[in-house]
PDB file of N, CA and C in Angstrom:
ATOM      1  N   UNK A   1     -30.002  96.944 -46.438  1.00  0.00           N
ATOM      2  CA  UNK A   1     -30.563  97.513 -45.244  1.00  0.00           C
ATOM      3  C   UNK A   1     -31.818  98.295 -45.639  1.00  0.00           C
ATOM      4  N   UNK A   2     -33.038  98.070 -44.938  1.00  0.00           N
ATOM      5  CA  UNK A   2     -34.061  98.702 -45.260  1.00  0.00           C
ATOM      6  C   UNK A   2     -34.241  99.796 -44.726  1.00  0.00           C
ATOM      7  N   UNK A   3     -34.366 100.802 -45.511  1.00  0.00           N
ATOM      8  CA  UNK A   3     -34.724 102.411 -44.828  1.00  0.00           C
ATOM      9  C   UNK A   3     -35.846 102.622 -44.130  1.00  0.00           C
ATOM     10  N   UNK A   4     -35.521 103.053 -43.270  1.00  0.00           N
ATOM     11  CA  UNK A   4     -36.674 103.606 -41.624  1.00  0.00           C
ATOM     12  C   UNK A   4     -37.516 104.321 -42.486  1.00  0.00           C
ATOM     13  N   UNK A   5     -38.883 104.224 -42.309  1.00  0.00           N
ATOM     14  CA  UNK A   5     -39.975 105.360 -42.967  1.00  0.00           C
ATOM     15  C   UNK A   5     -40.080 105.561 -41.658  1.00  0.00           C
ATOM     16  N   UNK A   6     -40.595 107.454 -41.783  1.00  0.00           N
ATOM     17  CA  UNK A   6     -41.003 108.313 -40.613  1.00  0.00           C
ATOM     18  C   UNK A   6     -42.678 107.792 -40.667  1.00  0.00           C
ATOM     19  N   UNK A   7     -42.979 108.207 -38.733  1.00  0.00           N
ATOM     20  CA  UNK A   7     -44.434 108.083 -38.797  1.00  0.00           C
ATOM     21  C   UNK A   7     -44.957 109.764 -38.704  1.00  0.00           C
ATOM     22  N   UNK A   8     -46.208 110.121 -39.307  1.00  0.00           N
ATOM     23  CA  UNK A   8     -46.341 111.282 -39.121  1.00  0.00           C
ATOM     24  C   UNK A   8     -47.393 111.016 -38.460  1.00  0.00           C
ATOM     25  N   UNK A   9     -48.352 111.981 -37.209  1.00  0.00           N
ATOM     26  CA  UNK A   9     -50.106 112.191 -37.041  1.00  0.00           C
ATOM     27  C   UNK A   9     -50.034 113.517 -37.398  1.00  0.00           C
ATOM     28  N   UNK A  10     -51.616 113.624 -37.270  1.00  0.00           N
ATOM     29  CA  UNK A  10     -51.939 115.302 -37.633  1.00  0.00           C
ATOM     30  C   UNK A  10     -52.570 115.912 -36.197  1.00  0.00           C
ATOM     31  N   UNK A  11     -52.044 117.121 -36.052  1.00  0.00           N
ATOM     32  CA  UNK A  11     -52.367 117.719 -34.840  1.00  0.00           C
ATOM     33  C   UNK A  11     -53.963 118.844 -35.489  1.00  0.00           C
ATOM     34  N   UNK A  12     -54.428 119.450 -34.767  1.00  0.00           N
ATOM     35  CA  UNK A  12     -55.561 120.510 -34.987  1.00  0.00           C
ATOM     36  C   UNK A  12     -54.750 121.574 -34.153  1.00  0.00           C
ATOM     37  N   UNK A  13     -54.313 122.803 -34.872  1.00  0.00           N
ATOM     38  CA  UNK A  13     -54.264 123.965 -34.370  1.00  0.00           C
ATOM     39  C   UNK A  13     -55.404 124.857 -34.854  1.00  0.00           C
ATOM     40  N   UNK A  14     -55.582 126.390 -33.698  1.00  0.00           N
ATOM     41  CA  UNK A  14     -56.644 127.023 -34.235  1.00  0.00           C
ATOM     42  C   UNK A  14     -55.879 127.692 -35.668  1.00  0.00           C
ATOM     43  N   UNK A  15     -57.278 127.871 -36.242  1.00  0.00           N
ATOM     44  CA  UNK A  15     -56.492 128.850 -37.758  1.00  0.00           C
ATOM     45  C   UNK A  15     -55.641 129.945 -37.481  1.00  0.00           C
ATOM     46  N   UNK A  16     -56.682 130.843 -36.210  1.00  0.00           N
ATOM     47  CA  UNK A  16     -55.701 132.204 -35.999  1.00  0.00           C
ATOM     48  C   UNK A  16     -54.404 131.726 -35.936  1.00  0.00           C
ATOM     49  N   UNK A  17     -53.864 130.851 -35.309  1.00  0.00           N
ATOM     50  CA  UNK A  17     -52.922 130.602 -34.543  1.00  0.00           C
ATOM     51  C   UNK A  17     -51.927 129.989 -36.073  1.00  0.00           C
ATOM     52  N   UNK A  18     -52.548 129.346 -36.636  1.00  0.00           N
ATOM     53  CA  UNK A  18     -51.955 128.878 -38.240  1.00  0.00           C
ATOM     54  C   UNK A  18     -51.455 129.933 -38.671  1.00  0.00           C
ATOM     55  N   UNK A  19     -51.948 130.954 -38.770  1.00  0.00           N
ATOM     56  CA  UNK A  19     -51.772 132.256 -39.875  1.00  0.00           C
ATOM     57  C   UNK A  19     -50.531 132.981 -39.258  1.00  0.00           C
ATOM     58  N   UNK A  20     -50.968 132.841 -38.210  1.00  0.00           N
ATOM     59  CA  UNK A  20     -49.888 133.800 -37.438  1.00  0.00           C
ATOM     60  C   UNK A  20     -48.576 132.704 -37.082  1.00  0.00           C
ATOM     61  N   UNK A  21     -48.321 131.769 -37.463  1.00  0.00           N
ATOM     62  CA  UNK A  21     -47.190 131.062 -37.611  1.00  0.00           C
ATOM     63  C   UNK A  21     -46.380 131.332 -39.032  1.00  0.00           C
ATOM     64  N   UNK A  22     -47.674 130.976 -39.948  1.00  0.00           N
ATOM     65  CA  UNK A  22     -47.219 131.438 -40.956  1.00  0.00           C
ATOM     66  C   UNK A  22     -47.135 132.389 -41.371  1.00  0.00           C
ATOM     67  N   UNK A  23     -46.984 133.763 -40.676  1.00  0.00           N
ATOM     68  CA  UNK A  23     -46.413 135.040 -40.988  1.00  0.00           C
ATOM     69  C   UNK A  23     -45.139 134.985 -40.333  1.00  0.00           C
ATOM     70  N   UNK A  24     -44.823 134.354 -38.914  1.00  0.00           N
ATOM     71  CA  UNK A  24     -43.607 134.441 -38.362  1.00  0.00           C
ATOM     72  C   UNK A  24     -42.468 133.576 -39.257  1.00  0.00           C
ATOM     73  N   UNK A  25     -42.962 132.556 -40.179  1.00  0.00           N
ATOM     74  CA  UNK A  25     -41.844 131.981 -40.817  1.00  0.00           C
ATOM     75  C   UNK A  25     -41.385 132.050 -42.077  1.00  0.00           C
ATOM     76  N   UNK A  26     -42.029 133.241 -42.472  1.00  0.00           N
ATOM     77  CA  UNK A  26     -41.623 133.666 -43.716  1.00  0.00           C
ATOM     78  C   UNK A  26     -40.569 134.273 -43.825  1.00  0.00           C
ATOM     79  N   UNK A  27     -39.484 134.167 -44.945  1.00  0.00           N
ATOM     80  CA  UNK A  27     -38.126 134.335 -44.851  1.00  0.00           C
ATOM     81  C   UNK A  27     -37.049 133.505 -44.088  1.00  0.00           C
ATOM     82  N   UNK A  28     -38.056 132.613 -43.562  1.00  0.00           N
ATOM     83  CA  UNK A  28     -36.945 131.945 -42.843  1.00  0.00           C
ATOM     84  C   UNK A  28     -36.420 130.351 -43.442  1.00  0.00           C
ATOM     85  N   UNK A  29     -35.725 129.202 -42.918  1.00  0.00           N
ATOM     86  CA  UNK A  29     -35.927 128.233 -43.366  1.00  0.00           C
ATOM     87  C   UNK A  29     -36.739 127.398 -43.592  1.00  0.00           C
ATOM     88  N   UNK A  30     -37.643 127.617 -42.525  1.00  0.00           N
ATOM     89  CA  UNK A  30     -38.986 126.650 -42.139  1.00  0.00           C
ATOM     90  C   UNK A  30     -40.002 126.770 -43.561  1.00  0.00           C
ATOM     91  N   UNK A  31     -39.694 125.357 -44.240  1.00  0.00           N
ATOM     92  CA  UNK A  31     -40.614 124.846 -45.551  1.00  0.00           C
ATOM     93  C   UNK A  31     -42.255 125.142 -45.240  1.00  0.00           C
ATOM     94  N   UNK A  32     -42.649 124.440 -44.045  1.00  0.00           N
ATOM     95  CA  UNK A  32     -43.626 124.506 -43.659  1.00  0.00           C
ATOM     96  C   UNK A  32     -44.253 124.880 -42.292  1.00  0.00           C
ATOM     97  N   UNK A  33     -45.426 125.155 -42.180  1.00  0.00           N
ATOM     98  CA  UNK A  33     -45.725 125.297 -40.774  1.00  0.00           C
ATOM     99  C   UNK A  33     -45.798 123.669 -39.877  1.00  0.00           C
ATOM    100  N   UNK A  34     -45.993 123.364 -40.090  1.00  0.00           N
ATOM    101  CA  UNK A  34     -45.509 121.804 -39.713  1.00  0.00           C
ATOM    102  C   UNK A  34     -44.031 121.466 -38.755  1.00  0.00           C
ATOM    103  N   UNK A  35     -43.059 121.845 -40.305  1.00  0.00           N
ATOM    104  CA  UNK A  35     -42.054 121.791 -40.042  1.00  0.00           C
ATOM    105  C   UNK A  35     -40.821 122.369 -38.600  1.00  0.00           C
ATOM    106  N   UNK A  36     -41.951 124.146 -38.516  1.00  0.00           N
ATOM    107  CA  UNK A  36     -41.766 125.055 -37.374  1.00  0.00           C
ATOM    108  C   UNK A  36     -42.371 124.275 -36.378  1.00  0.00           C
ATOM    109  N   UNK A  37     -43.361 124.009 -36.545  1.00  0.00           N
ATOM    110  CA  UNK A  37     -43.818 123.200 -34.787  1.00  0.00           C
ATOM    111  C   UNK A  37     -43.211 122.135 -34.791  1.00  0.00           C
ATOM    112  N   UNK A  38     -43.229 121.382 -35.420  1.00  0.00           N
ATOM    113  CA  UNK A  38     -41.747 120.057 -35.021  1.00  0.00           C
ATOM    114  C   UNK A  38     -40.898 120.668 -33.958  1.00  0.00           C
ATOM    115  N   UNK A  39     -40.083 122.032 -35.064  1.00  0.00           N
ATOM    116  CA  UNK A  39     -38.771 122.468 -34.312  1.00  0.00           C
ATOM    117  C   UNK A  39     -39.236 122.751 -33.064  1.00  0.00           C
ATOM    118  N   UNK A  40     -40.168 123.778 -32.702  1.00  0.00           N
ATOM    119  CA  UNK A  40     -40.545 124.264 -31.452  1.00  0.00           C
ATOM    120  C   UNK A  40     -40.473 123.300 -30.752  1.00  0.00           C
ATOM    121  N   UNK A  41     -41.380 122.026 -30.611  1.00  0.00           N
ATOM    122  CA  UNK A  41     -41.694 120.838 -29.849  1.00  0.00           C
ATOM    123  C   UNK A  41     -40.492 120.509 -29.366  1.00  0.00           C
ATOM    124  N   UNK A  42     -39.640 119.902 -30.364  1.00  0.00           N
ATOM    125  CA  UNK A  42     -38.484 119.465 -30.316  1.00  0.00           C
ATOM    126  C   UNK A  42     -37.705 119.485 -29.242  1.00  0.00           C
ATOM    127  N   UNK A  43     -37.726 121.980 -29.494  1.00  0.00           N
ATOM    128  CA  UNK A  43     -37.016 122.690 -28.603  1.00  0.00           C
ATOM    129  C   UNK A  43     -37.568 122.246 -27.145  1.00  0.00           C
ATOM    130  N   UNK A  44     -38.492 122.505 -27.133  1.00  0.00           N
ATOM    131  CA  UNK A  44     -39.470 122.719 -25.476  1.00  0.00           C
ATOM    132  C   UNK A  44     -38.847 121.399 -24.714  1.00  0.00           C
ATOM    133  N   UNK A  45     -39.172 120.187 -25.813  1.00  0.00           N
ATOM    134  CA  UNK A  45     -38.975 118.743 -24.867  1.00  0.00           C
ATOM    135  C   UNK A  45     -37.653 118.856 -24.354  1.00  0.00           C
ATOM    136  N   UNK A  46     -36.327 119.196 -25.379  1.00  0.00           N
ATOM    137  CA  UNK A  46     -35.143 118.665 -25.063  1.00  0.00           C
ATOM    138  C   UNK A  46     -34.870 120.019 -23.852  1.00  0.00           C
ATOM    139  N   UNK A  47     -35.302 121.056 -23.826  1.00  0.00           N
ATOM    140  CA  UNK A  47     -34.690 121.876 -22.803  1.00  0.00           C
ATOM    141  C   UNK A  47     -35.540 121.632 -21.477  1.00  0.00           C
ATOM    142  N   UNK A  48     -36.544 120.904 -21.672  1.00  0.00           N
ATOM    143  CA  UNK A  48     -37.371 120.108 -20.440  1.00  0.00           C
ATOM    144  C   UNK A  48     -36.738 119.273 -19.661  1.00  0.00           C
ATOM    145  N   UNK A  49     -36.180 118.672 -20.522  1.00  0.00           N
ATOM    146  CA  UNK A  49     -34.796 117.589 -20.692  1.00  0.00           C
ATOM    147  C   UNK A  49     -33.948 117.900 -19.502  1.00  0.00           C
ATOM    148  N   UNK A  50     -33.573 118.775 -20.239  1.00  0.00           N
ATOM    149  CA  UNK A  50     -31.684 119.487 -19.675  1.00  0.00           C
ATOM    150  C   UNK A  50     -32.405 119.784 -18.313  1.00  0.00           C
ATOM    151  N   UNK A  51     -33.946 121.144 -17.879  1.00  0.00           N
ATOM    152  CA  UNK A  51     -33.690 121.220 -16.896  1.00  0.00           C
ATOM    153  C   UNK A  51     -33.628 120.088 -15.670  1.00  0.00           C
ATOM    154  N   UNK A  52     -34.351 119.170 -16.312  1.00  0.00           N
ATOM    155  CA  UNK A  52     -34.434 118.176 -15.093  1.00  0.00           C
ATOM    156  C   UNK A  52     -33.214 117.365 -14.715  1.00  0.00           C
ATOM    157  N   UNK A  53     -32.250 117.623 -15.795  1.00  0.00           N
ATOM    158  CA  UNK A  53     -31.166 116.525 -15.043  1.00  0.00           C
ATOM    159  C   UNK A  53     -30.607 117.443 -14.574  1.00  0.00           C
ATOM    160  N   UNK A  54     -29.875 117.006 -13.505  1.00  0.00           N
ATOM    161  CA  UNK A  54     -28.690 117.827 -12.692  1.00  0.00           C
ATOM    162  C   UNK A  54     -27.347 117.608 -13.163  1.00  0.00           C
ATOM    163  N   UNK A  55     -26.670 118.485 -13.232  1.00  0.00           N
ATOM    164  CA  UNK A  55     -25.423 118.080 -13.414  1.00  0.00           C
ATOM    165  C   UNK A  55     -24.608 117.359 -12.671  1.00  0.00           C
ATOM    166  N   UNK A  56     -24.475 117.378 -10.917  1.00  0.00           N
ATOM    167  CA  UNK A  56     -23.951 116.505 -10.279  1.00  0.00           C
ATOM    168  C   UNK A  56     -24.974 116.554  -9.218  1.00  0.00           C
ATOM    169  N   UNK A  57     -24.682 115.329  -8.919  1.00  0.00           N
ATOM    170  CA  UNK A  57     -25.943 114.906  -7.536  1.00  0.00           C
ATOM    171  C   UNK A  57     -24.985 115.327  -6.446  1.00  0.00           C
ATOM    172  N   UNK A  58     -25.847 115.663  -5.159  1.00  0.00           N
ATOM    173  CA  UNK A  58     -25.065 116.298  -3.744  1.00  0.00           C
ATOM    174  C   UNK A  58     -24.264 115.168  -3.190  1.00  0.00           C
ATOM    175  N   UNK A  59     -23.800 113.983  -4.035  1.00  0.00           N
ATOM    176  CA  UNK A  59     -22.925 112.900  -3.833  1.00  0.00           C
ATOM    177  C   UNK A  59     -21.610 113.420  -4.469  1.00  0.00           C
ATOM    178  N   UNK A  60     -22.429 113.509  -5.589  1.00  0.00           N
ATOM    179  CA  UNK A  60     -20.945 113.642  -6.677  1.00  0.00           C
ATOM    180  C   UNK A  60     -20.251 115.052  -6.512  1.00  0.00           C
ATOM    181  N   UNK A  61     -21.137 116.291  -5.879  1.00  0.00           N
ATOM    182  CA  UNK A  61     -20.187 117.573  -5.710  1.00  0.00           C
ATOM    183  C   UNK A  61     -19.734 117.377  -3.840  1.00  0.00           C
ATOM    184  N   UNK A  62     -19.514 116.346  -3.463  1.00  0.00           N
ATOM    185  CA  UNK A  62     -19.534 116.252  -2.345  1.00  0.00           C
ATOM    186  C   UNK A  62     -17.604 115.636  -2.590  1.00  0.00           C
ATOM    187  N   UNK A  63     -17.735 114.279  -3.410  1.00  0.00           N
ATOM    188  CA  UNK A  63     -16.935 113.923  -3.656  1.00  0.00           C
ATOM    189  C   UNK A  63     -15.868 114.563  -4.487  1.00  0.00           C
ATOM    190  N   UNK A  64     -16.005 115.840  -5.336  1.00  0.00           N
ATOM    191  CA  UNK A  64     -15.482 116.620  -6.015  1.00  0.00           C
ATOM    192  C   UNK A  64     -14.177 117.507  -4.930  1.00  0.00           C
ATOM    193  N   UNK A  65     -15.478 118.377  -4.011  1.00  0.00           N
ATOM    194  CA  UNK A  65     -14.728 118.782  -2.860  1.00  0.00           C
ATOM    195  C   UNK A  65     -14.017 117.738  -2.149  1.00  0.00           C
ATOM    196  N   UNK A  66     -14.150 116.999  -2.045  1.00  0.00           N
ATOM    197  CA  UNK A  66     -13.014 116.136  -1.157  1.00  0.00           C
ATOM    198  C   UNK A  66     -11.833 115.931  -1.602  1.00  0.00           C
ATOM    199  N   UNK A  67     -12.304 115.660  -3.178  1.00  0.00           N
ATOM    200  CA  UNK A  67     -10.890 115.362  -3.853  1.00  0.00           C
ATOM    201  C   UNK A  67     -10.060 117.231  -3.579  1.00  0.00           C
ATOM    202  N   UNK A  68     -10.712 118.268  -3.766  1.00  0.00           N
ATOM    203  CA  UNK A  68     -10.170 119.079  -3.872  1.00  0.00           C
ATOM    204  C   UNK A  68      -9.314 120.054  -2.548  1.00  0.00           C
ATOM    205  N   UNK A  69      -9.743 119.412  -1.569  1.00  0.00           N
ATOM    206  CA  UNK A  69      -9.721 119.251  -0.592  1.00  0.00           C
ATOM    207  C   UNK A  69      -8.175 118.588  -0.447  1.00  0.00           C
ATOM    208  N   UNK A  70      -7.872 117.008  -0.247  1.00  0.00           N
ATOM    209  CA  UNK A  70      -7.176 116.625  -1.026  1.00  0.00           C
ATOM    210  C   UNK A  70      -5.645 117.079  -1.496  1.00  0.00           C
ATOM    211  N   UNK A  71      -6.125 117.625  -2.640  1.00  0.00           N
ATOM    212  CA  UNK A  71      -5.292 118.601  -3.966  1.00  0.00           C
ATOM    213  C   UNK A  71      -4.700 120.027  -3.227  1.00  0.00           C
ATOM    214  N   UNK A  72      -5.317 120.203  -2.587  1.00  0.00           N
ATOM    215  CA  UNK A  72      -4.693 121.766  -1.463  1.00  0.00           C
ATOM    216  C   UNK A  72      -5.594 122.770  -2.135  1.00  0.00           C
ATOM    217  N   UNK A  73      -6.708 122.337  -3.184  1.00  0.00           N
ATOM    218  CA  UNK A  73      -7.270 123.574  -3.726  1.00  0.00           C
ATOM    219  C   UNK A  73      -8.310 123.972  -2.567  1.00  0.00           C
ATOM    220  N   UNK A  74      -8.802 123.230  -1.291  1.00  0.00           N
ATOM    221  CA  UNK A  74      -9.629 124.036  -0.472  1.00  0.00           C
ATOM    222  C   UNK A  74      -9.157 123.123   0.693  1.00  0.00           C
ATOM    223  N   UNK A  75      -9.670 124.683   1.832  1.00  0.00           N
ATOM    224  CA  UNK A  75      -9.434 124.123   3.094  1.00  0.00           C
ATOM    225  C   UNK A  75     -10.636 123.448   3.875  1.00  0.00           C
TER     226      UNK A  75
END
């Protein structure tokens, strides 16, 4: 089985903005400043993510209550 190589590009951040990353990740795990904006990105997309899905559509909490309804848990 042939191993997946990663693709990388290179982004342009301002320097200020470099330096001051790389003061916030010192001591921490983050190898590189690179590595920290990955994570950040990462973070932002997948909780972009979450907010947009709903947990149940006004079908499915519709049908919830009915069942519960139903069950004697509501009148």
């Amino acid at each position: 089985m042939e191993k997946e190589s990663k693709n990388y590009t290179t982004i342009s951040i301002p320097t200020p903005l470099a330096k001051k990353i790389k003061e916030r990740i010192k001591g921490t795990g983050f190898t590189s400043l690179s590595s920290y904006v990955t994570y950040v990105l990462r973070e932002i997309i997948s909780s972009d993510r979450e907010e947009n899905e709903e947990a149940f559509t006004k079908e499915d909490e519709e049908k919830v209550r009915d069942r519960l309804r139903a069950l004697g848990y509501l009148e």
